[in-house]
PDB file of N, CA and C in Angstrom:
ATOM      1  N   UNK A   1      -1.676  -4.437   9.432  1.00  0.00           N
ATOM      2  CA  UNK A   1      -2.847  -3.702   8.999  1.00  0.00           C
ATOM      3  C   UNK A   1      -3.361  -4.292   7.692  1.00  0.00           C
ATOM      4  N   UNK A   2      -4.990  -4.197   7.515  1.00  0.00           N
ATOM      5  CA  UNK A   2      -5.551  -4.717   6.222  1.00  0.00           C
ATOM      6  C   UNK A   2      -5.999  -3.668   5.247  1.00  0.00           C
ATOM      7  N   UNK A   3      -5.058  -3.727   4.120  1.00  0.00           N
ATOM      8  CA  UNK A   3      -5.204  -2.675   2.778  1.00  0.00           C
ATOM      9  C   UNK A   3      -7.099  -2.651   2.938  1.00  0.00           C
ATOM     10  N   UNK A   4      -8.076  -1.969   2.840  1.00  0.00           N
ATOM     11  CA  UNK A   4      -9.535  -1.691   2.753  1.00  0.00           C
ATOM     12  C   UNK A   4     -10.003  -1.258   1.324  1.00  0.00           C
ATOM     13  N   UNK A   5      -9.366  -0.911   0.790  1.00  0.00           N
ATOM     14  CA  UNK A   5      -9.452  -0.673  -0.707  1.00  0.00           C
ATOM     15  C   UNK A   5      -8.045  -0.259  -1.432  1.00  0.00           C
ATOM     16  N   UNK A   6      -8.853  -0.182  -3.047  1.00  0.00           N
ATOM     17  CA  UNK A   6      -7.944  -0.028  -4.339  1.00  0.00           C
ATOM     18  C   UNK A   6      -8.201   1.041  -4.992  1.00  0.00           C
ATOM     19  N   UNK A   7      -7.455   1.819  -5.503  1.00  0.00           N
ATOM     20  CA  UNK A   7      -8.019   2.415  -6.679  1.00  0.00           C
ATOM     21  C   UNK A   7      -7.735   2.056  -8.101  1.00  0.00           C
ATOM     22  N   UNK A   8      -7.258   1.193  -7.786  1.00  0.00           N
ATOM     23  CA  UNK A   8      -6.486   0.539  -9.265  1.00  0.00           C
ATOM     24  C   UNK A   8      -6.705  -1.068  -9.143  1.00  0.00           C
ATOM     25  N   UNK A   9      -7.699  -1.480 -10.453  1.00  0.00           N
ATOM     26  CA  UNK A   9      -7.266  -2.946 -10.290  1.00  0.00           C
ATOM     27  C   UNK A   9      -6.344  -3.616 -10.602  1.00  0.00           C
ATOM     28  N   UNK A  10      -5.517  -3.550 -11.134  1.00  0.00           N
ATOM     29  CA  UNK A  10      -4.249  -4.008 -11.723  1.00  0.00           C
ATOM     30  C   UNK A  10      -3.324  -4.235 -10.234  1.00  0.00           C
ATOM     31  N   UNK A  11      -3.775  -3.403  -9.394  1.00  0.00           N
ATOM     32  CA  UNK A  11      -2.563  -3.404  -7.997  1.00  0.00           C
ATOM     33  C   UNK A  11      -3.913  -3.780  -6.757  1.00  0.00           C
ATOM     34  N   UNK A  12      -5.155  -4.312  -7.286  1.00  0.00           N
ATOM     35  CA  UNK A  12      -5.540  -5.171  -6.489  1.00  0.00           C
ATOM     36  C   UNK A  12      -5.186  -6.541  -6.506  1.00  0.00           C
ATOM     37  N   UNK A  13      -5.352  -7.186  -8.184  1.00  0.00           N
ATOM     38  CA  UNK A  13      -5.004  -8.422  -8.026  1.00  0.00           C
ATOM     39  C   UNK A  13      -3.653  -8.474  -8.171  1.00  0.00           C
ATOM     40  N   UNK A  14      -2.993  -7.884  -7.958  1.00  0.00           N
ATOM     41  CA  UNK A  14      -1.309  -7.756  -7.191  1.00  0.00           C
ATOM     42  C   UNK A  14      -1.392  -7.966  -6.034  1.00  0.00           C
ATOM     43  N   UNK A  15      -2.779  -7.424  -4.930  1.00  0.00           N
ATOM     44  CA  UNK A  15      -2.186  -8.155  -3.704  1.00  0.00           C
ATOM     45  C   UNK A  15      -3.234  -9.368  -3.448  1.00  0.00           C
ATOM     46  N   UNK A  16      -4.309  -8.992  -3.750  1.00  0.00           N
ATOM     47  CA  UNK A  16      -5.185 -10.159  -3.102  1.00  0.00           C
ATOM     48  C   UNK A  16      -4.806 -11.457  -3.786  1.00  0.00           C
ATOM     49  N   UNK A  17      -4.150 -11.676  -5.428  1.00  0.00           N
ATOM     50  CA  UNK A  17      -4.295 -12.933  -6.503  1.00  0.00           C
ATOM     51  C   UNK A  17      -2.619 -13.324  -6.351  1.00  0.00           C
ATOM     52  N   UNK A  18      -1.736 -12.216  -6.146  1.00  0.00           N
ATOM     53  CA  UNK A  18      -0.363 -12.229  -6.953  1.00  0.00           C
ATOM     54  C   UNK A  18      -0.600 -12.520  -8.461  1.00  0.00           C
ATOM     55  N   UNK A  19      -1.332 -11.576  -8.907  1.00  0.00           N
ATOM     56  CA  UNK A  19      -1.570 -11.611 -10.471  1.00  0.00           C
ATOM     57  C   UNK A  19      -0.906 -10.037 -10.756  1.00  0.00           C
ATOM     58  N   UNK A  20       0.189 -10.198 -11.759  1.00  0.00           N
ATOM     59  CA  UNK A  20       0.994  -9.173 -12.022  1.00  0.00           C
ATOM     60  C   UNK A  20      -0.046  -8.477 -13.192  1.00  0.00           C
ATOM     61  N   UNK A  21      -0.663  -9.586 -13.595  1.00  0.00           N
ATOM     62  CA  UNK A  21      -1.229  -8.177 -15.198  1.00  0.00           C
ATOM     63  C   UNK A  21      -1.729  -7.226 -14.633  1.00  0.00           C
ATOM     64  N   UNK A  22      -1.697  -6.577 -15.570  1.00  0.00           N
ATOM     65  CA  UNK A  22      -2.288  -4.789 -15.455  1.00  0.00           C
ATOM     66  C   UNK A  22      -1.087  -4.122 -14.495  1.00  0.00           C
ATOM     67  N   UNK A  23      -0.091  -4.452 -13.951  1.00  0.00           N
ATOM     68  CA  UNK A  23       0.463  -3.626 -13.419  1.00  0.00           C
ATOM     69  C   UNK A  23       2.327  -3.626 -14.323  1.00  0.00           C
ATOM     70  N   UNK A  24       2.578  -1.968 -14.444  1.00  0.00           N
ATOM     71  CA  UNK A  24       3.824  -2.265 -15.077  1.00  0.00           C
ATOM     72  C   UNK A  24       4.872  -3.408 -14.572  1.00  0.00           C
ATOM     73  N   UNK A  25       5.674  -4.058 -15.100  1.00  0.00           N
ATOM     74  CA  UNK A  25       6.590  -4.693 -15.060  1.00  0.00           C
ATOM     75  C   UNK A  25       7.675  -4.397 -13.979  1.00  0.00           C
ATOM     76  N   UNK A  26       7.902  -3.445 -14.264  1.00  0.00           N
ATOM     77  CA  UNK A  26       9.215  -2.852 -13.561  1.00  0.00           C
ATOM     78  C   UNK A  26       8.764  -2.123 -12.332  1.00  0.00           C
ATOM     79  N   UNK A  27       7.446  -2.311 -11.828  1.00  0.00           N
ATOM     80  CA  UNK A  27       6.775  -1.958 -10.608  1.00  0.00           C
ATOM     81  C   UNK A  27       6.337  -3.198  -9.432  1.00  0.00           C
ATOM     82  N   UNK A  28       6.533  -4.366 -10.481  1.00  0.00           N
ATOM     83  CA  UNK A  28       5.990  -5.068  -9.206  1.00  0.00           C
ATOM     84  C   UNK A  28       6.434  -5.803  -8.393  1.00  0.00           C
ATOM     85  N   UNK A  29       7.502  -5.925  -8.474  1.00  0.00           N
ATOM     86  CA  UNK A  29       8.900  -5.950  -6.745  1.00  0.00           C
ATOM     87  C   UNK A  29       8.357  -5.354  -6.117  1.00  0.00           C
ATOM     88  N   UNK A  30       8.736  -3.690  -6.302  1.00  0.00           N
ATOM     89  CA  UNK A  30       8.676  -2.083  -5.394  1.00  0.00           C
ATOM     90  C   UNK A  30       7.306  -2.898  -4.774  1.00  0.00           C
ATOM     91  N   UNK A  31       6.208  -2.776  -5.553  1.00  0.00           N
ATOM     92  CA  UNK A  31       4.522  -3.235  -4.499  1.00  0.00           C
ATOM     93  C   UNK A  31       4.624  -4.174  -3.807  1.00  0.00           C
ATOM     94  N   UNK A  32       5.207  -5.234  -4.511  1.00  0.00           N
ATOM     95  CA  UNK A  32       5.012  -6.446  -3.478  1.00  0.00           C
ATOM     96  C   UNK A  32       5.776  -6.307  -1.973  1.00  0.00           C
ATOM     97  N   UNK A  33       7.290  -5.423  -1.835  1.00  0.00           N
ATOM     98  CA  UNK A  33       7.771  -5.113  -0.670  1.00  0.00           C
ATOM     99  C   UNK A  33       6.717  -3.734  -0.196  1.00  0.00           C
ATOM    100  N   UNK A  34       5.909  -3.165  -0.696  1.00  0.00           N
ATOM    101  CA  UNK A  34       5.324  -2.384   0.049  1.00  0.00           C
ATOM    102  C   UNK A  34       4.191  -3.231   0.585  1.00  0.00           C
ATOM    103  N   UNK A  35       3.400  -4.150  -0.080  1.00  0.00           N
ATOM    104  CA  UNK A  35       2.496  -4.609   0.473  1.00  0.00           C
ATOM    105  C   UNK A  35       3.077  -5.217   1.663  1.00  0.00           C
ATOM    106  N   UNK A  36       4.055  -6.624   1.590  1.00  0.00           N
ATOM    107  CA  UNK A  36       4.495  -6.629   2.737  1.00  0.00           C
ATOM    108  C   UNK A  36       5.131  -5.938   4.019  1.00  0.00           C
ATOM    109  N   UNK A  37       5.522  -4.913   3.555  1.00  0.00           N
ATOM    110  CA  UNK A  37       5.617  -3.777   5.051  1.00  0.00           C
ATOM    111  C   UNK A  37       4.091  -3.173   5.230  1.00  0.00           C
ATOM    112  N   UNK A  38       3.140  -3.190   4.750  1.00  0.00           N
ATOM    113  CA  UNK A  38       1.788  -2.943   5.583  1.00  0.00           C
ATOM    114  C   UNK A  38       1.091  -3.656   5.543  1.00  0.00           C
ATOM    115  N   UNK A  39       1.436  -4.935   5.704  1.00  0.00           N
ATOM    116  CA  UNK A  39       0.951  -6.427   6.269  1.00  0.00           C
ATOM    117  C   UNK A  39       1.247  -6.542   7.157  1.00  0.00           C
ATOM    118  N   UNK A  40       2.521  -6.300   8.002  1.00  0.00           N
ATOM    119  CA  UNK A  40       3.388  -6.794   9.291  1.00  0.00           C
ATOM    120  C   UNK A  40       3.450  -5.954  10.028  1.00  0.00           C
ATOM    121  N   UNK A  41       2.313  -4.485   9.604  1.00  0.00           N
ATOM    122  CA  UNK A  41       2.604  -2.784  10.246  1.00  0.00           C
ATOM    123  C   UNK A  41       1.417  -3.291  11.335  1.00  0.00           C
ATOM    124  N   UNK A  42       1.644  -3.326  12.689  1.00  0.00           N
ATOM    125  CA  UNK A  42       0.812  -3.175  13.820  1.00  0.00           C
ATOM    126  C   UNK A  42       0.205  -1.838  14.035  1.00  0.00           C
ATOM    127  N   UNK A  43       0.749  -0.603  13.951  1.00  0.00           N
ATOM    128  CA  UNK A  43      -0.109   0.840  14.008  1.00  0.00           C
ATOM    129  C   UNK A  43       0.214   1.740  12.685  1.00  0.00           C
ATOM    130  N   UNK A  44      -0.543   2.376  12.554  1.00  0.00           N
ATOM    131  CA  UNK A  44      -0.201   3.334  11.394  1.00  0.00           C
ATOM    132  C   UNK A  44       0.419   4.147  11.570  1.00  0.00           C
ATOM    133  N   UNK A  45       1.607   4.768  12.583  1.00  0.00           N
ATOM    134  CA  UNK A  45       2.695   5.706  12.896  1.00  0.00           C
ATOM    135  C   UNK A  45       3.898   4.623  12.636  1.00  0.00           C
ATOM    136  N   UNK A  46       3.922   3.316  11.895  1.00  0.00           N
ATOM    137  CA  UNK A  46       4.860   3.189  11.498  1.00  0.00           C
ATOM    138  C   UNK A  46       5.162   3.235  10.289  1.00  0.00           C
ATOM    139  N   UNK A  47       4.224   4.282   9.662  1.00  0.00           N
ATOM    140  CA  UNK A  47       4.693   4.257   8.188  1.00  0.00           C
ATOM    141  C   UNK A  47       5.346   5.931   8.229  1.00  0.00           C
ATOM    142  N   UNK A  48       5.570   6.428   9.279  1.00  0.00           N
ATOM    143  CA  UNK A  48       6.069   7.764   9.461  1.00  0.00           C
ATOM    144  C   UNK A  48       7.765   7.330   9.650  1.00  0.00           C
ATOM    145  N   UNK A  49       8.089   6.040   9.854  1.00  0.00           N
ATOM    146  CA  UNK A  49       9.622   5.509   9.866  1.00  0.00           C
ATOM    147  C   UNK A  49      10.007   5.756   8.592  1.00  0.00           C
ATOM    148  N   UNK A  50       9.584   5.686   7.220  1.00  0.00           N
ATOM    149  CA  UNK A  50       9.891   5.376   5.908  1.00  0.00           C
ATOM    150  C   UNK A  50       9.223   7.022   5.475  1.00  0.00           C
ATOM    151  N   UNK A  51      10.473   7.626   5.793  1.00  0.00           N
ATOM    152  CA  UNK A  51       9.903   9.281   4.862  1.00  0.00           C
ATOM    153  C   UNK A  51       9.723   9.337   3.653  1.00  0.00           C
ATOM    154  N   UNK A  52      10.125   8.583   2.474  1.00  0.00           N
ATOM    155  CA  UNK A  52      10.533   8.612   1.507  1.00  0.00           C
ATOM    156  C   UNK A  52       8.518   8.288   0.774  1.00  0.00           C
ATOM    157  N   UNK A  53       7.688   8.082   1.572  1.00  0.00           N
ATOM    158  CA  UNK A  53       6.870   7.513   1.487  1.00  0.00           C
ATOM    159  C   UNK A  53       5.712   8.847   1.418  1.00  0.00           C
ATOM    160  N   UNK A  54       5.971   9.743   2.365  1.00  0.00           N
ATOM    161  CA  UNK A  54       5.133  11.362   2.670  1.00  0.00           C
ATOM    162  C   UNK A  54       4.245  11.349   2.880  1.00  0.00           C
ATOM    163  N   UNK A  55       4.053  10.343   4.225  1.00  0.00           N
ATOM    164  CA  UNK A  55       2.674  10.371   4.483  1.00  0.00           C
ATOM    165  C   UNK A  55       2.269  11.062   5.550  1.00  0.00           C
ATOM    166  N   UNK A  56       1.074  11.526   5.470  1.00  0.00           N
ATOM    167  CA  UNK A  56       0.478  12.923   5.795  1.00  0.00           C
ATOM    168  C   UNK A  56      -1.201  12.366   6.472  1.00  0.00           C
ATOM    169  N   UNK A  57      -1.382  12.945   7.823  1.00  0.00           N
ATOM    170  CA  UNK A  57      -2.222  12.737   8.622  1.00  0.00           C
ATOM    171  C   UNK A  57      -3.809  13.207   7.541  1.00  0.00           C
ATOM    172  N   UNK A  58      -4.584  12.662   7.575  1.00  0.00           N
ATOM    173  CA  UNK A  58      -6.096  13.113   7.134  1.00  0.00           C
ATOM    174  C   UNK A  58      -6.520  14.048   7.368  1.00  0.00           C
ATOM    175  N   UNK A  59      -7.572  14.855   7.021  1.00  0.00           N
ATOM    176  CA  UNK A  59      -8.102  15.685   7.553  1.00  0.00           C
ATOM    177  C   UNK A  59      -9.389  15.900   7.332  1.00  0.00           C
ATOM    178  N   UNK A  60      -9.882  17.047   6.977  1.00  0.00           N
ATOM    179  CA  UNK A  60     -11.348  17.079   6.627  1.00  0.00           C
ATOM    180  C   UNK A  60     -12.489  15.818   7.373  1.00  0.00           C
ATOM    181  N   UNK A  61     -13.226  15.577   6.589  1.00  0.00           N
ATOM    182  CA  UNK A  61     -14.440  14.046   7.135  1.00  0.00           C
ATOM    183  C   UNK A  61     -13.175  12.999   6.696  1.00  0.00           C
ATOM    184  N   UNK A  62     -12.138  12.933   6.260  1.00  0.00           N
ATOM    185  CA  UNK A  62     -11.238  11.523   6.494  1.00  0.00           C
ATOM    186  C   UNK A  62     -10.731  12.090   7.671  1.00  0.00           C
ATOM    187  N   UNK A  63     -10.597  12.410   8.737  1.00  0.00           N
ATOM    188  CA  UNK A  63      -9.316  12.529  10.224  1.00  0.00           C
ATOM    189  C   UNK A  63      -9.797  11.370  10.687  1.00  0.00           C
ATOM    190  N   UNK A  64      -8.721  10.853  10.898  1.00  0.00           N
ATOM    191  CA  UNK A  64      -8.474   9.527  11.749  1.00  0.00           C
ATOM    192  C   UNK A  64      -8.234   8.747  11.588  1.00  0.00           C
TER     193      UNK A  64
END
């Protein structure tokens, strides 16, 4: 799957540059293995494997 936006630039050019500034230090392992598990994610019910994560279906005008 392709990330569609950021809300943070500091953890954009973390994925699009591999440019660590702006993002803490001691955070950017943890992102970089998250980016790569939703790089290699074929549907979005596989991020319901990783609970630790709490992700929660849309609702309102976001469902779907």
């Amino acid at each position: 799957m392709k990330i569609r936006s950021f809300g943070h630039k500091g953890i954009k050019h973390l994925y699009e540059d591999d440019n660590a500034k702006g993002v803490p230090p001691d955070t950017v392992d943890k992102l970089r293995k998250m980016f790569a598990f939703l790089d290699a994610m074929q549907q979005a019910e596989e991020l319901r494997a990783l609970t630790v994560w709490r992700v929660h279906t849309l609702l309102g005008d976001r469902k779907g």
